[in-house]
N, C-alpha and C. Protein backbone atom coordinates (compact mmCIF):
# COMPACT_ATOMS: atom_id res chain seq x y z
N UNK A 1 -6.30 24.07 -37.55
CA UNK A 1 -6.35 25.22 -36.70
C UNK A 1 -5.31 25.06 -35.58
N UNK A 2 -4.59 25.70 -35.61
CA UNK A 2 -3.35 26.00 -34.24
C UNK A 2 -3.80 26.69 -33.31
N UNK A 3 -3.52 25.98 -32.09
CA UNK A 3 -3.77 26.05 -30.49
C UNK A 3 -3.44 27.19 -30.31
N UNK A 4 -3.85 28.10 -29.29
CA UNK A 4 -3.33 29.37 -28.35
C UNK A 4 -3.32 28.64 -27.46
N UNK A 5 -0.96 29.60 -27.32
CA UNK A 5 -0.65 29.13 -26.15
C UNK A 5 -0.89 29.93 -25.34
N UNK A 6 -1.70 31.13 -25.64
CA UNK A 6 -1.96 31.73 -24.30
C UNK A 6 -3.61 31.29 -23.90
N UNK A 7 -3.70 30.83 -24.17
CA UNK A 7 -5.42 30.17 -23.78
C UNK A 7 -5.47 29.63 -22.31
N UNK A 8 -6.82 29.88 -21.72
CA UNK A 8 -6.15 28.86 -20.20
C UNK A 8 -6.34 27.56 -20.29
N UNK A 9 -5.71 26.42 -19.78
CA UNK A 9 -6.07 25.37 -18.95
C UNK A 9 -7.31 24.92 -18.96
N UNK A 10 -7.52 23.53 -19.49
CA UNK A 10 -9.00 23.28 -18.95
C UNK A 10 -8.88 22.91 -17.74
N UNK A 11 -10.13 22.58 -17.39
CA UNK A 11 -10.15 22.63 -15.62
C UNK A 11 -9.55 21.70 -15.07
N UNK A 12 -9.06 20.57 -13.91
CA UNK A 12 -9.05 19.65 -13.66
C UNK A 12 -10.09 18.99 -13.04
N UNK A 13 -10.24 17.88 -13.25
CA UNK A 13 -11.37 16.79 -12.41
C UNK A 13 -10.88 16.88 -11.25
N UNK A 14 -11.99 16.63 -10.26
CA UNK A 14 -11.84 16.89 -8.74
C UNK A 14 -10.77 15.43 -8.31
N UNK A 15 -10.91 14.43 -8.67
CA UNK A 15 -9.97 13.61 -8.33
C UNK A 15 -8.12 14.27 -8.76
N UNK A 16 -7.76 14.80 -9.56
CA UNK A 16 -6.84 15.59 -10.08
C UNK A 16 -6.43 16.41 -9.50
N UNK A 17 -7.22 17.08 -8.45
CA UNK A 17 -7.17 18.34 -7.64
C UNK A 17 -6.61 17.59 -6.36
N UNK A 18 -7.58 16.40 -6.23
CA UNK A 18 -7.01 15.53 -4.89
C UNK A 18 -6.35 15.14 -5.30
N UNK A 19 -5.77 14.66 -6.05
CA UNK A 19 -3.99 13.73 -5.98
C UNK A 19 -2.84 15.12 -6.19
N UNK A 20 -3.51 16.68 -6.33
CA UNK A 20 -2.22 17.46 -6.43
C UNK A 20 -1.79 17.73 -5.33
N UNK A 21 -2.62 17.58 -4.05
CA UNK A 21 -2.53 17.49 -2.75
C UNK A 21 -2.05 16.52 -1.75
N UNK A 22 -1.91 15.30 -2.52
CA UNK A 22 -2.22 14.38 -1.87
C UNK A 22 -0.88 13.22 -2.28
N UNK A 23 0.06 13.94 -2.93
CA UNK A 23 0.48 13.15 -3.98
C UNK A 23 2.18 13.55 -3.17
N UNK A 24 2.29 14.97 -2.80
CA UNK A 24 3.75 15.37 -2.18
C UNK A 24 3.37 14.53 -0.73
N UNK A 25 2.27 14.33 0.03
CA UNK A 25 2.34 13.83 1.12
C UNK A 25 3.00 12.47 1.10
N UNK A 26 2.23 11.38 0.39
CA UNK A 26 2.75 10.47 -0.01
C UNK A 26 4.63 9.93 -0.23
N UNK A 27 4.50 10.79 -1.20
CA UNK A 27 6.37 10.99 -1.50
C UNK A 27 7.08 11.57 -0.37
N UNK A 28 6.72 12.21 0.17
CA UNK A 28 7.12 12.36 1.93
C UNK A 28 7.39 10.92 2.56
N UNK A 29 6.29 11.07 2.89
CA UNK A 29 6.15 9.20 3.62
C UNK A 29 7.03 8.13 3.25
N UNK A 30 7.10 8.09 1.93
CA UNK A 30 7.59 7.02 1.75
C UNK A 30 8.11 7.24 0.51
N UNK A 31 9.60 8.26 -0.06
CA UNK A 31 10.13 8.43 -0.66
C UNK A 31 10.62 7.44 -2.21
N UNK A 32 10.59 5.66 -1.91
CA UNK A 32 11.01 5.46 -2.83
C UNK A 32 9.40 4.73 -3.74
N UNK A 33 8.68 4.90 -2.89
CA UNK A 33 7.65 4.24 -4.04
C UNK A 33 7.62 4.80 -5.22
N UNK A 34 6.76 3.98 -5.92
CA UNK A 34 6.58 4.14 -7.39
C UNK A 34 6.14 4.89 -8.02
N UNK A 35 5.25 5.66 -8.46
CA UNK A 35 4.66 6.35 -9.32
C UNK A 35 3.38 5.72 -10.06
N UNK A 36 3.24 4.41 -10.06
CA UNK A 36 2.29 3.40 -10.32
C UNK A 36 1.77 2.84 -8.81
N UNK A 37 2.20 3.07 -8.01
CA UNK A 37 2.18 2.56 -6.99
C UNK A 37 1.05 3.61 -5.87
N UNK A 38 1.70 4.89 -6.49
CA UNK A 38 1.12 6.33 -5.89
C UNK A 38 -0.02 5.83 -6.22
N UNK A 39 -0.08 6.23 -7.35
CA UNK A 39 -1.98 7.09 -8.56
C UNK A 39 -2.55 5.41 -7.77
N UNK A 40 -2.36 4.69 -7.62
CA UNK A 40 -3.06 2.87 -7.42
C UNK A 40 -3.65 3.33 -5.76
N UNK A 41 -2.42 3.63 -5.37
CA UNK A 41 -3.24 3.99 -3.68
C UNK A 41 -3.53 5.24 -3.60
N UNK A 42 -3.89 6.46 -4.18
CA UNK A 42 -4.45 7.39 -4.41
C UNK A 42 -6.11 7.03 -4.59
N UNK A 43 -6.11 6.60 -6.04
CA UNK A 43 -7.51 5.95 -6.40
C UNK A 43 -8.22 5.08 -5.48
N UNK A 44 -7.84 4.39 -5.08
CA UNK A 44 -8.57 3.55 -3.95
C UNK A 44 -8.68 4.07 -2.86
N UNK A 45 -7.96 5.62 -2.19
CA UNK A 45 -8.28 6.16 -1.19
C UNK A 45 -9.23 7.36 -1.89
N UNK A 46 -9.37 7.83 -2.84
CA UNK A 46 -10.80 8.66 -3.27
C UNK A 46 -11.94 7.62 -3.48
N UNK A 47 -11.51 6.38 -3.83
CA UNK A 47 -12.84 5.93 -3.76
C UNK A 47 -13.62 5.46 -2.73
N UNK A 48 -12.93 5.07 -1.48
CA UNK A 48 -13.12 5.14 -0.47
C UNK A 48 -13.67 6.66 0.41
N UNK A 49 -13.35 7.34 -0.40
CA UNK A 49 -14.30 9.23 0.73
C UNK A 49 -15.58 9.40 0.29
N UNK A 50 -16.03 9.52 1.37
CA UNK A 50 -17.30 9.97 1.80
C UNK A 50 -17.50 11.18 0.04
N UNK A 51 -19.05 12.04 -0.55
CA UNK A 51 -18.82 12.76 -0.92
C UNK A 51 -18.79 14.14 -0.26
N UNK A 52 -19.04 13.74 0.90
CA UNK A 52 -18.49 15.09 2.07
C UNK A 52 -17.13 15.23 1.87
N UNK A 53 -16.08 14.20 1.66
CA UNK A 53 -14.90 14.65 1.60
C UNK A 53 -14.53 14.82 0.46
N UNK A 54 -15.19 14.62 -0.58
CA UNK A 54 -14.52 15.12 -1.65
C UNK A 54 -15.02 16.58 -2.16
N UNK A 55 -16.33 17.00 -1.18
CA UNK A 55 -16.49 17.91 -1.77
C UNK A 55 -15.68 19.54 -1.53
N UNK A 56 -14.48 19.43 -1.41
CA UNK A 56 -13.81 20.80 -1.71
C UNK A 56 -13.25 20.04 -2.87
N UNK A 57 -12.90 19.18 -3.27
CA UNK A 57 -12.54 19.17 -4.24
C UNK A 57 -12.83 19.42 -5.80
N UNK A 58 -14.42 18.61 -5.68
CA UNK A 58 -15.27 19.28 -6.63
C UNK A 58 -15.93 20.80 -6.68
N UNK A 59 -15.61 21.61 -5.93
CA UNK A 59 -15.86 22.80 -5.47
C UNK A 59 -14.39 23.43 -6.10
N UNK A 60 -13.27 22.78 -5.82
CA UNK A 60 -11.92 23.64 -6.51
C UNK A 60 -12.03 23.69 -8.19
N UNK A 61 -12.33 22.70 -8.12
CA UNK A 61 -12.81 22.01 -10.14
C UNK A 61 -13.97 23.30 -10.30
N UNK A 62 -14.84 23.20 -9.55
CA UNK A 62 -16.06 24.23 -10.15
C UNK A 62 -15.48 25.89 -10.44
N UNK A 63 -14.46 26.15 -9.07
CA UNK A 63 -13.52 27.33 -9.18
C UNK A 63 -13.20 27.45 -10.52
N UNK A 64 -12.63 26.07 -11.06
CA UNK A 64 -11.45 25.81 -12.24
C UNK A 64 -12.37 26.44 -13.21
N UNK A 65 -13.51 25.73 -13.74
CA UNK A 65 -14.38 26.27 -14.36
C UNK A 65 -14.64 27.10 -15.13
N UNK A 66 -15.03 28.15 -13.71
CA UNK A 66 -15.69 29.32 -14.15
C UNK A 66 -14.43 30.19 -14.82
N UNK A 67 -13.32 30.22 -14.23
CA UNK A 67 -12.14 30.70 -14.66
C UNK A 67 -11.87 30.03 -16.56
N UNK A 68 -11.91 28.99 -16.53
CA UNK A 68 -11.88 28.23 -17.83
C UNK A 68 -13.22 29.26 -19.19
């Protein structure tokens, strides 16, 4: 069975939503890091938030969702 490319997007995971945000700041800051280096201190700063702070994120994912 062949995919529709007009189909939407599945949703993203709320961590996904936070690194799309979170990810140009970074590369700001500090232009030549890695890319392995990013997603490494990304992850360890979501795992470090409260779920008060993550929750717009899982709230953008739930957006994603319903749209999905």
């Amino acid at each position: 069975m062949k995919k529709d490319k007009n189909a939407p997007k599945k949703p993203m995971a709320p961590f996904f939503c936070y690194q799309a945000k979170r990810r140009p700041e970074i590369k700001a800051a500090t232009p030549e890091i890695s890319n392995n280096d990013i997603i490494s201190n990304m992850a360890a700063e979501w795992r470090g938030l409260t779920p008060e702070q993550q929750a717009p994120f899982v709230k953008e994912t739930e957006a994603h969702k319903q749209r999905y």
